[in-house]
Each structure stands twice: as C-alpha cells, then as structure tokens.
Protein backbone atom coordinates (compact mmCIF):
# COMPACT_ATOMS: atom_id res chain seq x y z
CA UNK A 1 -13.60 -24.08 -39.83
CA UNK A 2 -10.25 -23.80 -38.79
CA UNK A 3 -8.23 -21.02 -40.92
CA UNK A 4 -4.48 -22.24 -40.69
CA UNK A 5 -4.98 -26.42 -39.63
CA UNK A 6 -2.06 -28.14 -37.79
CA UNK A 7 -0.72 -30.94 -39.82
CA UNK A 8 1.62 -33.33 -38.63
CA UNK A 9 5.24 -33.44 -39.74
CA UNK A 10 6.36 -36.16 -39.22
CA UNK A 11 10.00 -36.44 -38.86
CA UNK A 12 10.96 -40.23 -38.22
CA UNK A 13 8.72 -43.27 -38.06
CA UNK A 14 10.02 -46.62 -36.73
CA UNK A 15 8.40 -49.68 -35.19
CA UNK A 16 9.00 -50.71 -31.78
CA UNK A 17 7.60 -53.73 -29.74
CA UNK A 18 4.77 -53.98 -32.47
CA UNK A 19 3.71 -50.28 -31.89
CA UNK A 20 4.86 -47.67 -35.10
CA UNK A 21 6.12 -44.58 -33.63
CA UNK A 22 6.00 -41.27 -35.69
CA UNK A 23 8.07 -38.31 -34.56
CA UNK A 24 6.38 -35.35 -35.35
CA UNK A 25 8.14 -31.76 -34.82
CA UNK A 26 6.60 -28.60 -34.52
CA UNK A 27 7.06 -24.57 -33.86
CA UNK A 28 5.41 -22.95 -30.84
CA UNK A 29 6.15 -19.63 -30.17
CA UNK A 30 9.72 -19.91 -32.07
CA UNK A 31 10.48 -23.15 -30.20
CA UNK A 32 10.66 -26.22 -31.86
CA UNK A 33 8.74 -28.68 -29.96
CA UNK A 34 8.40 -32.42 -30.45
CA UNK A 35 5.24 -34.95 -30.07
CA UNK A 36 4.91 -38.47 -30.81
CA UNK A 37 1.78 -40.33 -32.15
CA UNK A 38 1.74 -43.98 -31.53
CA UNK A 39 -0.27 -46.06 -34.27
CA UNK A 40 -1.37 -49.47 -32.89
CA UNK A 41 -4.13 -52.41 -33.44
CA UNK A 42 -6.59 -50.77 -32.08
CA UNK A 43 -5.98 -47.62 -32.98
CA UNK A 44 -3.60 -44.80 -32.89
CA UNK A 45 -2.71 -41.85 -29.68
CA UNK A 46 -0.57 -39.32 -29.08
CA UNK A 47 2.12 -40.73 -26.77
CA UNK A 48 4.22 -37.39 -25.79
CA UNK A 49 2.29 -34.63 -26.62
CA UNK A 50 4.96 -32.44 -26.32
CA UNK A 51 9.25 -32.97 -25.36
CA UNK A 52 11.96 -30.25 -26.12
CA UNK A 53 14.20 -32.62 -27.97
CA UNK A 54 13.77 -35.73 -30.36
CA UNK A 55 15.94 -37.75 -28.22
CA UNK A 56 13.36 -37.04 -25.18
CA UNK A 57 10.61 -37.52 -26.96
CA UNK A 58 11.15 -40.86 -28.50
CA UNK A 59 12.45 -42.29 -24.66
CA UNK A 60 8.94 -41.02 -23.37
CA UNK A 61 7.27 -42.73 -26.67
CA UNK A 62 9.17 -45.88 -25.65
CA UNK A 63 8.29 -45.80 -21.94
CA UNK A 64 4.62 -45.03 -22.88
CA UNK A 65 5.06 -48.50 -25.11
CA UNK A 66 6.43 -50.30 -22.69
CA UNK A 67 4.16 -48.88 -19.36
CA UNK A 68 0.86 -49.72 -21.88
CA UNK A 69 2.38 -53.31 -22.70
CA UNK A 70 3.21 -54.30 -18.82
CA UNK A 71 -0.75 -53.59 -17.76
CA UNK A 72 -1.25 -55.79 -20.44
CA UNK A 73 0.86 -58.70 -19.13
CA UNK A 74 2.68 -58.77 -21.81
C-alpha cells in the first residue's frame, strides 16, 4: 500500500479533435512539473508525461492527438 498516493490535479480540461485533454500539474523536487492525460473511446493515456510549462505541455498533448489521428487516416 502506497503511504502518500499521487492524485491528479487537474488544472484545465478541454476537448480537442474528439480527444478530452486534462492538464494535470504537479511538484517534483520543488519544481512544478506538468503532464497531460488524454481520455478517448477506447480508453484514456498519459500523453506528456512530463513538460516544464502548461503552454508546452498542452502543444505536445496536441501533437500526440494529431500524430495518433494521422496513423489512423484520419
């Protein structure tokens, strides 16, 4: 059992190209740090598992949207 969990705070949420991004920001050695979980159809991931700034974090979120969507043909 883990003592302290990690939960997810989640920062901003937004849909893009039928994917719903969640911004999720976090401390790490007195750093904030920024992921992004991508919730989909068929199921959810964690796009960026880690970016320095919200701004980078949601382009990398985006670009792992669109990159997933273009093998898909679509």
């Amino acid at each position: 059992m883990i003592a302290d969990p990690d939960y997810p705070k989640i920062i901003l949420s937004f849909a893009y190209r039928g994917y719903l991004i969640e911004l999720d920001r976090n401390m790490e050695q007195g750093q904030e740090i920024y992921s992004v979980w991508v919730d989909y159809a068929q199921g959810c991931a964690v796009a960026v598992p880690c970016a320095l700034t919200p701004k980078e974090a949601i382009r990398k979120a985006k670009r792992w949207v669109d990159n997933r969507l273009d093998r898909r043909g679509i």
